[in-house]
PDB file of N, CA and C in Angstrom:
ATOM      1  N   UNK A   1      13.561  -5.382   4.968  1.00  0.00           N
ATOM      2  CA  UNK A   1      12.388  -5.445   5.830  1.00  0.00           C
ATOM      3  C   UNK A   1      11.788  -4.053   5.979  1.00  0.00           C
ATOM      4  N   UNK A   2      10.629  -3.912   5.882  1.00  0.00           N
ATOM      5  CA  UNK A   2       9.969  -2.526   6.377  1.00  0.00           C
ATOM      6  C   UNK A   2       9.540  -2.665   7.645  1.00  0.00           C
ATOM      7  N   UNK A   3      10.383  -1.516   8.265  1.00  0.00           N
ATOM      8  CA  UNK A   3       9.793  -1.494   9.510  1.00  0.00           C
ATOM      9  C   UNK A   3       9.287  -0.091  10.059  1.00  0.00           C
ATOM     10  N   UNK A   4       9.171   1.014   9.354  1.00  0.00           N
ATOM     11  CA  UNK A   4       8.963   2.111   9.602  1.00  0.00           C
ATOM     12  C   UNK A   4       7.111   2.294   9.107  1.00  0.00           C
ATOM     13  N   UNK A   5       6.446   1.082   9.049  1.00  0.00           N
ATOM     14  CA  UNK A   5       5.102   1.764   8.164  1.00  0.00           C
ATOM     15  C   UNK A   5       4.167   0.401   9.187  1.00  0.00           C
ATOM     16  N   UNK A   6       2.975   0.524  10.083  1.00  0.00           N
ATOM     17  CA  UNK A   6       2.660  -0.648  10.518  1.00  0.00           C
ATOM     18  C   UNK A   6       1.486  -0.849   9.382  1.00  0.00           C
ATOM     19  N   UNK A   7       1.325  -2.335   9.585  1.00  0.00           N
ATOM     20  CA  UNK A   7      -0.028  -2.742   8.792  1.00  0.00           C
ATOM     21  C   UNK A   7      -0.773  -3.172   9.960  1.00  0.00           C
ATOM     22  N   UNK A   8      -2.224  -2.757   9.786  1.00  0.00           N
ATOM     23  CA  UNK A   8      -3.126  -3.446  10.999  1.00  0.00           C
ATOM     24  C   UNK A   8      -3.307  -4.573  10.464  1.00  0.00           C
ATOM     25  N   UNK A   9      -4.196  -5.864  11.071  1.00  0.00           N
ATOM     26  CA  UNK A   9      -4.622  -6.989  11.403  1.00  0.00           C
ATOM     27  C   UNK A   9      -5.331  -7.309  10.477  1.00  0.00           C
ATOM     28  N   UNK A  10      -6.583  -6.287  10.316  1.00  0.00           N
ATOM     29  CA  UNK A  10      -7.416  -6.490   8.856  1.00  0.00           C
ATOM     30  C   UNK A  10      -6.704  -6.264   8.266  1.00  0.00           C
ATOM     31  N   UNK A  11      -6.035  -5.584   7.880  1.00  0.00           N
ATOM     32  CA  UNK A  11      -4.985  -5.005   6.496  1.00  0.00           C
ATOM     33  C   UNK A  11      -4.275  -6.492   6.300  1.00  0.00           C
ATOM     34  N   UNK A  12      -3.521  -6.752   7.259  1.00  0.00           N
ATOM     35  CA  UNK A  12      -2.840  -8.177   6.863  1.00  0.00           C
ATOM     36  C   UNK A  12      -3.382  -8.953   6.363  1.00  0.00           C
ATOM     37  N   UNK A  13      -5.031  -9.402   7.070  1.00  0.00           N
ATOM     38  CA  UNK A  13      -5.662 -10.655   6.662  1.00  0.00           C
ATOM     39  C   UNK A  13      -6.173 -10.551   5.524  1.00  0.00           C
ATOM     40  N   UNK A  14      -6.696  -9.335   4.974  1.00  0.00           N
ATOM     41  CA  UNK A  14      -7.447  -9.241   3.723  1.00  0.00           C
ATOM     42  C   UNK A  14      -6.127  -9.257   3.020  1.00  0.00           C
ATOM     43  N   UNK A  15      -5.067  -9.093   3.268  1.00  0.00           N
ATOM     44  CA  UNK A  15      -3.936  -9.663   1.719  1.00  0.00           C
ATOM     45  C   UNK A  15      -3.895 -11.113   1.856  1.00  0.00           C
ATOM     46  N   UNK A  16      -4.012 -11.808   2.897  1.00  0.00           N
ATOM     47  CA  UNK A  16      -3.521 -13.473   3.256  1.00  0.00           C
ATOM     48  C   UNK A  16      -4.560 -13.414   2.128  1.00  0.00           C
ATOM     49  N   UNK A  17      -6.045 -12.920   2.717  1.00  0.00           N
ATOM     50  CA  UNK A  17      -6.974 -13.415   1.906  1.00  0.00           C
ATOM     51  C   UNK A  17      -7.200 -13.407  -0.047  1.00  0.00           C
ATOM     52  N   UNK A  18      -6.848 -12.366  -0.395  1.00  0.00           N
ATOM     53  CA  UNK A  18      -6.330 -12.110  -1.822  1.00  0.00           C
ATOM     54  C   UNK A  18      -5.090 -12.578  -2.056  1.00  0.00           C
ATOM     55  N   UNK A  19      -4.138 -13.364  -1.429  1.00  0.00           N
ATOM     56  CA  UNK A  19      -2.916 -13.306  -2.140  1.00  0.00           C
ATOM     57  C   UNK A  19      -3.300 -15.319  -2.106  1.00  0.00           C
ATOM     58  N   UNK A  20      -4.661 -15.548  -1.463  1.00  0.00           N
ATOM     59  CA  UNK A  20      -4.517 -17.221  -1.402  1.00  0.00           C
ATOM     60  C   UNK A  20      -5.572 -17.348  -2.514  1.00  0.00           C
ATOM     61  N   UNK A  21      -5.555 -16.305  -3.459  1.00  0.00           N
ATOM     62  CA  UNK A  21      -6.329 -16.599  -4.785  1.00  0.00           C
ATOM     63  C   UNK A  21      -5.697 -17.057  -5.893  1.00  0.00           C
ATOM     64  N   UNK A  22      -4.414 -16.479  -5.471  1.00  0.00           N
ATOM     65  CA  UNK A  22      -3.467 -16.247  -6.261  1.00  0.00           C
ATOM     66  C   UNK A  22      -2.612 -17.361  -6.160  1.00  0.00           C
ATOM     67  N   UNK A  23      -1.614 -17.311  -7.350  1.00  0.00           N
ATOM     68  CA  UNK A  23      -0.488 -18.404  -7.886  1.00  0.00           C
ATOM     69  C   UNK A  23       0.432 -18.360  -6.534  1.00  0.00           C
ATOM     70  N   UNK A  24       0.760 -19.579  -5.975  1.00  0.00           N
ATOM     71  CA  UNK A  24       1.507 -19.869  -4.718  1.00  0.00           C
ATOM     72  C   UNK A  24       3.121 -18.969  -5.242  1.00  0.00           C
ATOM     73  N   UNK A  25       3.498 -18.306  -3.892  1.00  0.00           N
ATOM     74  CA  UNK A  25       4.538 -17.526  -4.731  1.00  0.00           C
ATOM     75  C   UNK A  25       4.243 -16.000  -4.848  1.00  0.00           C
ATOM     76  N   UNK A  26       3.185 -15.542  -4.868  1.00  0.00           N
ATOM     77  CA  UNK A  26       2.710 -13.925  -5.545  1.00  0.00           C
ATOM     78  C   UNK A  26       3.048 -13.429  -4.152  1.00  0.00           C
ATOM     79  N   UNK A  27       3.159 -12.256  -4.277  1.00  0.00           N
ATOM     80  CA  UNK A  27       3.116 -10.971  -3.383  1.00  0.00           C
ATOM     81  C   UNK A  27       2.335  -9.786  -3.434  1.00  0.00           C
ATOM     82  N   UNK A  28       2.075  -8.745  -2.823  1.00  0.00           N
ATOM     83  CA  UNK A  28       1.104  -7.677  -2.974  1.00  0.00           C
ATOM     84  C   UNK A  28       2.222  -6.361  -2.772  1.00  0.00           C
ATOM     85  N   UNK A  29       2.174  -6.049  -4.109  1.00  0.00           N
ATOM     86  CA  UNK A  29       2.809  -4.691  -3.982  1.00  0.00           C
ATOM     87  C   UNK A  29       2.239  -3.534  -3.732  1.00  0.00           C
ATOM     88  N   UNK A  30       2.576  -2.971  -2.744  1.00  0.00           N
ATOM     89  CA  UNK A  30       2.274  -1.157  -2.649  1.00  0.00           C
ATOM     90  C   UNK A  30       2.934  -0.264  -3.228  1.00  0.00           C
ATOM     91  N   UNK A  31       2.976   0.691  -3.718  1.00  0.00           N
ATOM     92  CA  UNK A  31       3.692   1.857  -4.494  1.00  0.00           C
ATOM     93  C   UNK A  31       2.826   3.215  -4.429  1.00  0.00           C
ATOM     94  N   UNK A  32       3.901   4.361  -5.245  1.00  0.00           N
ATOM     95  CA  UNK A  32       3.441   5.822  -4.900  1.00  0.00           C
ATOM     96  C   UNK A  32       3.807   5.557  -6.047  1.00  0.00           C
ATOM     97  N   UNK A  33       2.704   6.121  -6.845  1.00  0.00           N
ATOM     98  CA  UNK A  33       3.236   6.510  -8.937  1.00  0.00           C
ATOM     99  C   UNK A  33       2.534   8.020  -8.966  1.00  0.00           C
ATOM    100  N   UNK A  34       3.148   8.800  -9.205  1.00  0.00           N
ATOM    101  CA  UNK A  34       2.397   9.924  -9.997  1.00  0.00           C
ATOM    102  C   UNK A  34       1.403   9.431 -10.854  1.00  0.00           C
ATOM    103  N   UNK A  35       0.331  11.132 -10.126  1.00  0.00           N
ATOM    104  CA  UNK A  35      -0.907  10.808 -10.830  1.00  0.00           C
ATOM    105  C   UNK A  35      -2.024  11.314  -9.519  1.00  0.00           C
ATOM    106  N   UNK A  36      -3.484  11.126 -10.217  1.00  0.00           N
ATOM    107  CA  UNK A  36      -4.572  11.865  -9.203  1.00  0.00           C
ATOM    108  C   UNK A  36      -4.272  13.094  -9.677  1.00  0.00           C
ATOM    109  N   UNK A  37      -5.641  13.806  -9.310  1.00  0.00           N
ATOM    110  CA  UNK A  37      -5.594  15.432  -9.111  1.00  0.00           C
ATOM    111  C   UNK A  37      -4.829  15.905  -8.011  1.00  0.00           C
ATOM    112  N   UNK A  38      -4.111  15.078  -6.867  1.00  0.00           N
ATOM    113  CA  UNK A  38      -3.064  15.810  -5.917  1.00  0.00           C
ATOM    114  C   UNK A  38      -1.771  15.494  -6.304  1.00  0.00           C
ATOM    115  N   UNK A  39      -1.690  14.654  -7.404  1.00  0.00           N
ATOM    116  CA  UNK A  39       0.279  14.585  -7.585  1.00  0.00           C
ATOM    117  C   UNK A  39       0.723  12.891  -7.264  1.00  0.00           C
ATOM    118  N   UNK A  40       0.085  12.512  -6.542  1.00  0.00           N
ATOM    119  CA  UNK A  40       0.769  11.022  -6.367  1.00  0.00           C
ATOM    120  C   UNK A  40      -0.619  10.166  -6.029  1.00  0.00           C
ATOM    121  N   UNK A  41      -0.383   8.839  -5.958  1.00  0.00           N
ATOM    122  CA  UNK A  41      -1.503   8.295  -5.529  1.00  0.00           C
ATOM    123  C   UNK A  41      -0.836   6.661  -5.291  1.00  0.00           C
ATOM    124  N   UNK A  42      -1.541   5.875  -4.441  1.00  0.00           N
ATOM    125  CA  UNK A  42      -1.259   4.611  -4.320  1.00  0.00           C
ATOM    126  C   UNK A  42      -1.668   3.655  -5.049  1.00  0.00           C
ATOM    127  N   UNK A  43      -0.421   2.548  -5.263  1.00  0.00           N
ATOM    128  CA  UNK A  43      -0.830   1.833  -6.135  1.00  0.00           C
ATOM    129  C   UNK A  43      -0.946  -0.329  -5.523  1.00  0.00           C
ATOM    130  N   UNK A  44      -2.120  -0.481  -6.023  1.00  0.00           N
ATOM    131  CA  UNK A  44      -2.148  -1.773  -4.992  1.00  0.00           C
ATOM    132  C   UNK A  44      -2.114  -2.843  -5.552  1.00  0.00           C
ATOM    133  N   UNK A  45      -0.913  -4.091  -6.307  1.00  0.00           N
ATOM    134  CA  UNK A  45      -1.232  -4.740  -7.411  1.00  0.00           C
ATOM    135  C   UNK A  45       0.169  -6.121  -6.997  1.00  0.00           C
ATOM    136  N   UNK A  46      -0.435  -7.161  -7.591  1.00  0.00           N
ATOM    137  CA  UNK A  46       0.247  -8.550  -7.182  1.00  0.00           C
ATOM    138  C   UNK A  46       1.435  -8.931  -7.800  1.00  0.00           C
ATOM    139  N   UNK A  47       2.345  -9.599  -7.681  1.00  0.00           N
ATOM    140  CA  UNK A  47       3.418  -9.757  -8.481  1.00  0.00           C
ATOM    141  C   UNK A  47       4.047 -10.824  -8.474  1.00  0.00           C
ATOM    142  N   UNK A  48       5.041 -11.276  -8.864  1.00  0.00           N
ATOM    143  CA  UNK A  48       5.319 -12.468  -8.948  1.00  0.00           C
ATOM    144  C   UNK A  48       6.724 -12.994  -8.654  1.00  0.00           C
ATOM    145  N   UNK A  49       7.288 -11.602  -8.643  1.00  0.00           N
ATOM    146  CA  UNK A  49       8.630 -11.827  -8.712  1.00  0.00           C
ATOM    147  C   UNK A  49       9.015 -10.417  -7.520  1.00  0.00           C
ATOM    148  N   UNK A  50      10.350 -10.304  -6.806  1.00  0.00           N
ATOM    149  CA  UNK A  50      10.568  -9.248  -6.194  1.00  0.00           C
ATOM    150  C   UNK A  50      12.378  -8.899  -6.631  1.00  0.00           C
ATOM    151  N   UNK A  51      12.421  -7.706  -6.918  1.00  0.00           N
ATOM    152  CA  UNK A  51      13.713  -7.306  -7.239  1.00  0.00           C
ATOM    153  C   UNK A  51      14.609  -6.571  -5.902  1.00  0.00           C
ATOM    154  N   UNK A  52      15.873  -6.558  -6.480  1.00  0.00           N
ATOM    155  CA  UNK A  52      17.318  -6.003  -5.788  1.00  0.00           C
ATOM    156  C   UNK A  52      16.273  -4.664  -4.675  1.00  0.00           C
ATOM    157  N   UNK A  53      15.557  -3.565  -5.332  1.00  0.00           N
ATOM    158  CA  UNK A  53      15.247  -2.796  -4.618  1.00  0.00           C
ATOM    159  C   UNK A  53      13.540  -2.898  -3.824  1.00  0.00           C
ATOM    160  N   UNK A  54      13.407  -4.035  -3.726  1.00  0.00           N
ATOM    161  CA  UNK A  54      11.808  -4.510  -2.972  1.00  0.00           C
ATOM    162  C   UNK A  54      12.216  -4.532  -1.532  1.00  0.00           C
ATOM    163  N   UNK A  55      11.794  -3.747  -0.790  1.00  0.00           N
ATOM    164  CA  UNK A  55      11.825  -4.022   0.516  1.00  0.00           C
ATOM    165  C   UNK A  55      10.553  -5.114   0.775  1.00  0.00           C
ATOM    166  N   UNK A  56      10.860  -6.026   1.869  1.00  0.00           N
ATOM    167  CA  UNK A  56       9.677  -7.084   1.730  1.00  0.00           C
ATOM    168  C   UNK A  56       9.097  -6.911   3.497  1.00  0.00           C
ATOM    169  N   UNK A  57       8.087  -7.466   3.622  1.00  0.00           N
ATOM    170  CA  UNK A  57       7.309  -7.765   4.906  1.00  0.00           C
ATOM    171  C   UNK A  57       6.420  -9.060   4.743  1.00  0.00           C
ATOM    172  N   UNK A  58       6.261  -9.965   5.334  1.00  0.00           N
ATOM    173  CA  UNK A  58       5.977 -11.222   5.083  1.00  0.00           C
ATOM    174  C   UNK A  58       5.892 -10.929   3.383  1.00  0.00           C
ATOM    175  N   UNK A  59       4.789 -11.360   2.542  1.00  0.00           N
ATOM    176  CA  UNK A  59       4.545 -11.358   1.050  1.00  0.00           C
ATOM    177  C   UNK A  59       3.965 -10.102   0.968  1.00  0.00           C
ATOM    178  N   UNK A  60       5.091  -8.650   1.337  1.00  0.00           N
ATOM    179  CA  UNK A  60       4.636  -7.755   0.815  1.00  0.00           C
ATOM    180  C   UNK A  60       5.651  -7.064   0.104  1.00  0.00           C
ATOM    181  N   UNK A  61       5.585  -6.455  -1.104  1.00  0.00           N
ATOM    182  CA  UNK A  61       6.988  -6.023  -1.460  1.00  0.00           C
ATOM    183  C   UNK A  61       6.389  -4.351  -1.354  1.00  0.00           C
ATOM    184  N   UNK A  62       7.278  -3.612  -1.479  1.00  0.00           N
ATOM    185  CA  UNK A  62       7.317  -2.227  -1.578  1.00  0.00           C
ATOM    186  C   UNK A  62       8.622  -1.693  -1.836  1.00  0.00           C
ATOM    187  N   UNK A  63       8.687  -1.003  -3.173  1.00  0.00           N
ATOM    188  CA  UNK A  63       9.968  -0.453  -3.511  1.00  0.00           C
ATOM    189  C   UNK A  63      10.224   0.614  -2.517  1.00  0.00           C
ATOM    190  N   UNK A  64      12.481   1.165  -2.666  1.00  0.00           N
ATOM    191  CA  UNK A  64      13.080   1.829  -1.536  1.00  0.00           C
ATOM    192  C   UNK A  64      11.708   3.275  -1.906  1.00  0.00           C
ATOM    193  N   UNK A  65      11.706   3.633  -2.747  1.00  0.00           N
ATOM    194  CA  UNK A  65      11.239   4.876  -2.993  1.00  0.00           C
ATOM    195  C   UNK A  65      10.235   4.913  -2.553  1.00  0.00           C
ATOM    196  N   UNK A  66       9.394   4.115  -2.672  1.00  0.00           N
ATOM    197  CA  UNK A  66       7.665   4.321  -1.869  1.00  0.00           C
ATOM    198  C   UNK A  66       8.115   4.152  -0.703  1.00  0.00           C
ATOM    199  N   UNK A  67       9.046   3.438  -0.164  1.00  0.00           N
ATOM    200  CA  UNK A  67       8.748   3.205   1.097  1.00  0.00           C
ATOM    201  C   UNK A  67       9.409   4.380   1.935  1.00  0.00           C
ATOM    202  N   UNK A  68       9.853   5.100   1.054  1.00  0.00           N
ATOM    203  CA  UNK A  68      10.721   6.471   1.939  1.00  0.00           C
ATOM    204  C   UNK A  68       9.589   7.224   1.932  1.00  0.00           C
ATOM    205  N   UNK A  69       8.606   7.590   1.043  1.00  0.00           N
ATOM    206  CA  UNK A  69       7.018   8.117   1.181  1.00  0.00           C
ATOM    207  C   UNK A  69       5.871   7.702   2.095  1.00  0.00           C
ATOM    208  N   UNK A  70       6.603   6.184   2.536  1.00  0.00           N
ATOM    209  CA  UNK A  70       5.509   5.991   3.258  1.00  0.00           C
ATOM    210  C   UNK A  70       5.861   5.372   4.562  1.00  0.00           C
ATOM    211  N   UNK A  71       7.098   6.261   5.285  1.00  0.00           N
ATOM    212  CA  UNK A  71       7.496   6.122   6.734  1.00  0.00           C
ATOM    213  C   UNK A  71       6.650   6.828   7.356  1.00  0.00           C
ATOM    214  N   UNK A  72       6.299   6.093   8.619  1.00  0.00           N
ATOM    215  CA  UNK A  72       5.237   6.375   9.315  1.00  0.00           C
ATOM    216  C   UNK A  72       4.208   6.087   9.072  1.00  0.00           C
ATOM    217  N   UNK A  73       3.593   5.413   8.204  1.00  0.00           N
ATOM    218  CA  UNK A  73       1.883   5.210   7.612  1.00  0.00           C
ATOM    219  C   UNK A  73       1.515   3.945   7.954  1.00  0.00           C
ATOM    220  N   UNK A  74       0.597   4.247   8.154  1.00  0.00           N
ATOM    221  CA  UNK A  74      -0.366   2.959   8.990  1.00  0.00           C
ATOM    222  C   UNK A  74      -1.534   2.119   7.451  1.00  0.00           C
ATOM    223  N   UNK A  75      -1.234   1.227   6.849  1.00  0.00           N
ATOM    224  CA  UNK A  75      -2.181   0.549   6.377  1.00  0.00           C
ATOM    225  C   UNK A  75      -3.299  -0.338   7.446  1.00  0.00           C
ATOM    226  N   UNK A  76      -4.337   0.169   6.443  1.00  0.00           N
ATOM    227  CA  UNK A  76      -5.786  -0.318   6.868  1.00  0.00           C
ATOM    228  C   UNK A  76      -6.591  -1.251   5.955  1.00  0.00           C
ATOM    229  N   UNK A  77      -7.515  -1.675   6.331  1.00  0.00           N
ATOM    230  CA  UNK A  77      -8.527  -2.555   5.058  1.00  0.00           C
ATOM    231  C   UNK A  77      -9.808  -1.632   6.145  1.00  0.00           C
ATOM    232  N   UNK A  78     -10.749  -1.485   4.915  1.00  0.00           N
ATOM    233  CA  UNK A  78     -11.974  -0.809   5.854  1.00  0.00           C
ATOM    234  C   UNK A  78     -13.243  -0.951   4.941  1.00  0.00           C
ATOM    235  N   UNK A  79     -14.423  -1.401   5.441  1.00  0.00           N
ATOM    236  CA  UNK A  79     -15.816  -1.317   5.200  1.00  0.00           C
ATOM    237  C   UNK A  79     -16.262  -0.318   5.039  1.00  0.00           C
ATOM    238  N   UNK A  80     -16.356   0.675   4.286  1.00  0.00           N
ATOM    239  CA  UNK A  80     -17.534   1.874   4.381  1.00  0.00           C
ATOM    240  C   UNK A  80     -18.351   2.191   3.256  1.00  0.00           C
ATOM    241  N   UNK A  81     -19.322   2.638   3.180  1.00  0.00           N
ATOM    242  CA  UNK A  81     -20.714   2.586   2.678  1.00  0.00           C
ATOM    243  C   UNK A  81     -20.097   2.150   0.948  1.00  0.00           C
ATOM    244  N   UNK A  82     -19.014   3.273   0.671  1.00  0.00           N
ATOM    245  CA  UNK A  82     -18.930   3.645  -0.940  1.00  0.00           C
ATOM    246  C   UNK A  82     -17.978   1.748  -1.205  1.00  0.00           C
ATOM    247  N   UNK A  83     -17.890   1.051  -0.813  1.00  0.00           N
ATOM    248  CA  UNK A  83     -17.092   0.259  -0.707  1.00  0.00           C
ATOM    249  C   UNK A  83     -16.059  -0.285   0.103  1.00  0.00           C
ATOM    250  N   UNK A  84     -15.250  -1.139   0.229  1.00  0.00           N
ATOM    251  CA  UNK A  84     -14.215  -1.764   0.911  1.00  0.00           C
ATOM    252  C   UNK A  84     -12.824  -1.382   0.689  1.00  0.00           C
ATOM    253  N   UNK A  85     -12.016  -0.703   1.052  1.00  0.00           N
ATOM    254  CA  UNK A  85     -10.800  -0.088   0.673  1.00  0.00           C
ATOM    255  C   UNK A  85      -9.462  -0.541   1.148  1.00  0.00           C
ATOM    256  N   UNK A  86      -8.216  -0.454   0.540  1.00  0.00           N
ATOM    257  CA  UNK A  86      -7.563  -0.474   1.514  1.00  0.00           C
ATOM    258  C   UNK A  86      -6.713   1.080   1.884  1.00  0.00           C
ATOM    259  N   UNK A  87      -6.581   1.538   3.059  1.00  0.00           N
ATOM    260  CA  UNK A  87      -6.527   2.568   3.232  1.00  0.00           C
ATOM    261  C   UNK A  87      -5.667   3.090   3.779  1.00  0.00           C
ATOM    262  N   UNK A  88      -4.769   4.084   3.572  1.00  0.00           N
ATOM    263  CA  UNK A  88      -3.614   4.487   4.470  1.00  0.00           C
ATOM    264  C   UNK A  88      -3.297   5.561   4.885  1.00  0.00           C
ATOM    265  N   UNK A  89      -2.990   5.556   6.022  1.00  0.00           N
ATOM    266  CA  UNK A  89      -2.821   7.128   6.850  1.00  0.00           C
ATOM    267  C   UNK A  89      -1.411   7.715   6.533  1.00  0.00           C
ATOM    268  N   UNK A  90      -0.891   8.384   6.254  1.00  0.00           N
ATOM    269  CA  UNK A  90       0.302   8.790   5.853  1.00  0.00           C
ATOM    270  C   UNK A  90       0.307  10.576   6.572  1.00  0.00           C
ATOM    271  N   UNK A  91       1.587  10.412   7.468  1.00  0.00           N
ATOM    272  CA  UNK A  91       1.827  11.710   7.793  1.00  0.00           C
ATOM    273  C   UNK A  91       2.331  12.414   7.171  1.00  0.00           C
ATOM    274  N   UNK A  92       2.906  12.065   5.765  1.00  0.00           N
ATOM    275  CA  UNK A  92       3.847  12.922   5.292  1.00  0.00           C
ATOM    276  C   UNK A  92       3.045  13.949   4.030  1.00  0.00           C
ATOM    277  N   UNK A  93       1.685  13.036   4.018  1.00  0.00           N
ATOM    278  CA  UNK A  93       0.658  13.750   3.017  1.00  0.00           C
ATOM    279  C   UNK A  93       0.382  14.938   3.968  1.00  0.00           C
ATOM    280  N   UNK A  94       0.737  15.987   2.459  1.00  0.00           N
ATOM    281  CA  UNK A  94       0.700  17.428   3.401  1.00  0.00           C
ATOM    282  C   UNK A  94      -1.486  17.475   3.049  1.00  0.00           C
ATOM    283  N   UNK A  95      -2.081  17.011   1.358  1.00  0.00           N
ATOM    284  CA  UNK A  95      -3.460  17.524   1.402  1.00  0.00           C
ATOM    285  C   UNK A  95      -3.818  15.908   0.815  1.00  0.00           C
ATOM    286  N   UNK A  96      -5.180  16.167   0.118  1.00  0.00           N
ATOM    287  CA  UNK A  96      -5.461  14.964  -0.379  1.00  0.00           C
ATOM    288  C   UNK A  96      -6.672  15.164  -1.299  1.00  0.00           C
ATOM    289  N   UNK A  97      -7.193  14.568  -2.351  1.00  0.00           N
ATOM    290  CA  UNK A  97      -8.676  15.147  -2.978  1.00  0.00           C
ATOM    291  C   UNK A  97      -9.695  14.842  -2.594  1.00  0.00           C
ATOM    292  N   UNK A  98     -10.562  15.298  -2.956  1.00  0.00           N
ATOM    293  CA  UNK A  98     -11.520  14.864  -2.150  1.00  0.00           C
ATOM    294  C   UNK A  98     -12.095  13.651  -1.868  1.00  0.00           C
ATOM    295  N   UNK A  99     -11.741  12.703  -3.213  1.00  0.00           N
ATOM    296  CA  UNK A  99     -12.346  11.058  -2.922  1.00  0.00           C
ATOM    297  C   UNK A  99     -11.398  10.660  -2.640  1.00  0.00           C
ATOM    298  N   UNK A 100     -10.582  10.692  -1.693  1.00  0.00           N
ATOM    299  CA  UNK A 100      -9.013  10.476  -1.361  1.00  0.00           C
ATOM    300  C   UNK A 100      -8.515   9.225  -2.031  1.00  0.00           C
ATOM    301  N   UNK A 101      -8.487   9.046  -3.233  1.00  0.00           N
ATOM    302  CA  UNK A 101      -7.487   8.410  -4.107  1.00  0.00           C
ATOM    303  C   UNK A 101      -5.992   9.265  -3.972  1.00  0.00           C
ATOM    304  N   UNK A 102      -6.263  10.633  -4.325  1.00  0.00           N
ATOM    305  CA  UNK A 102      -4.312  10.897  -4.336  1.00  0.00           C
ATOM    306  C   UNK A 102      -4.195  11.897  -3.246  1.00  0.00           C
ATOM    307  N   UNK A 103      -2.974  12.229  -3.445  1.00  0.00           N
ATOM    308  CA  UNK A 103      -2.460  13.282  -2.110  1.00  0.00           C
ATOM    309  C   UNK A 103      -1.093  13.916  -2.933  1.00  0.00           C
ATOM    310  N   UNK A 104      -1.139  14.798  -1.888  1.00  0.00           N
ATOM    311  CA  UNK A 104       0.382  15.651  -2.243  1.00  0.00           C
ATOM    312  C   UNK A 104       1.039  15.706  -0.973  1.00  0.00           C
ATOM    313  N   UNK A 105       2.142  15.443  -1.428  1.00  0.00           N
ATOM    314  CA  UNK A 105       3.339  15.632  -0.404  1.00  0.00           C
ATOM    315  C   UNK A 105       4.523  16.901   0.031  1.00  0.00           C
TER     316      UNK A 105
END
């Protein structure tokens, strides 16, 4: 179970809402992969299956390793001009680039 990272309300509903597109069964994975001009970046993608190291939250999986990156972080879903995002606050990001796709830790 993850319990160190909250998801807000929109954040939840907009996955209910994308994951009821999807094959009954899928999940929405979050992850940290290297990469971006700051070193890491998030990764937001559906799956089908969850393994030995998936920490889960209702139909969310997140491996041990991201999720040790992302204690304390608050997921968001948000409206703003450049598009609809989903977005996350992370304290442990020390900077970030400027179109905040990646960050460094």
């Amino acid at each position: 179970m993850i319990k160190e990272i909250k998801f807000t309300d929109k954040a939840l509903k907009q996955i209910d809402i994308l994951l009821s597109k999807r094959d009954k069964g899928s999940f929405f994975r979050i992850a940290i992969k290297g990469g971006g001009c700051s070193g890491f970046q998030y990764e937001f993608t559906f799956d089908n299956s969850r393994t030995d190291e998936d920490l889960n939250y209702k139909n969310i999986l997140i491996d041990k390793t991201s999720a040790d990156l992302l204690k304390g972080s608050e997921v968001d879903f948000v409206n703003e001009l450049i598009g609809s995002q989903f977005k996350i606050s992370n304290p442990q990001s020390k900077s970030s680039c400027g179109c905040g796709v990646s960050f460094s830790l």
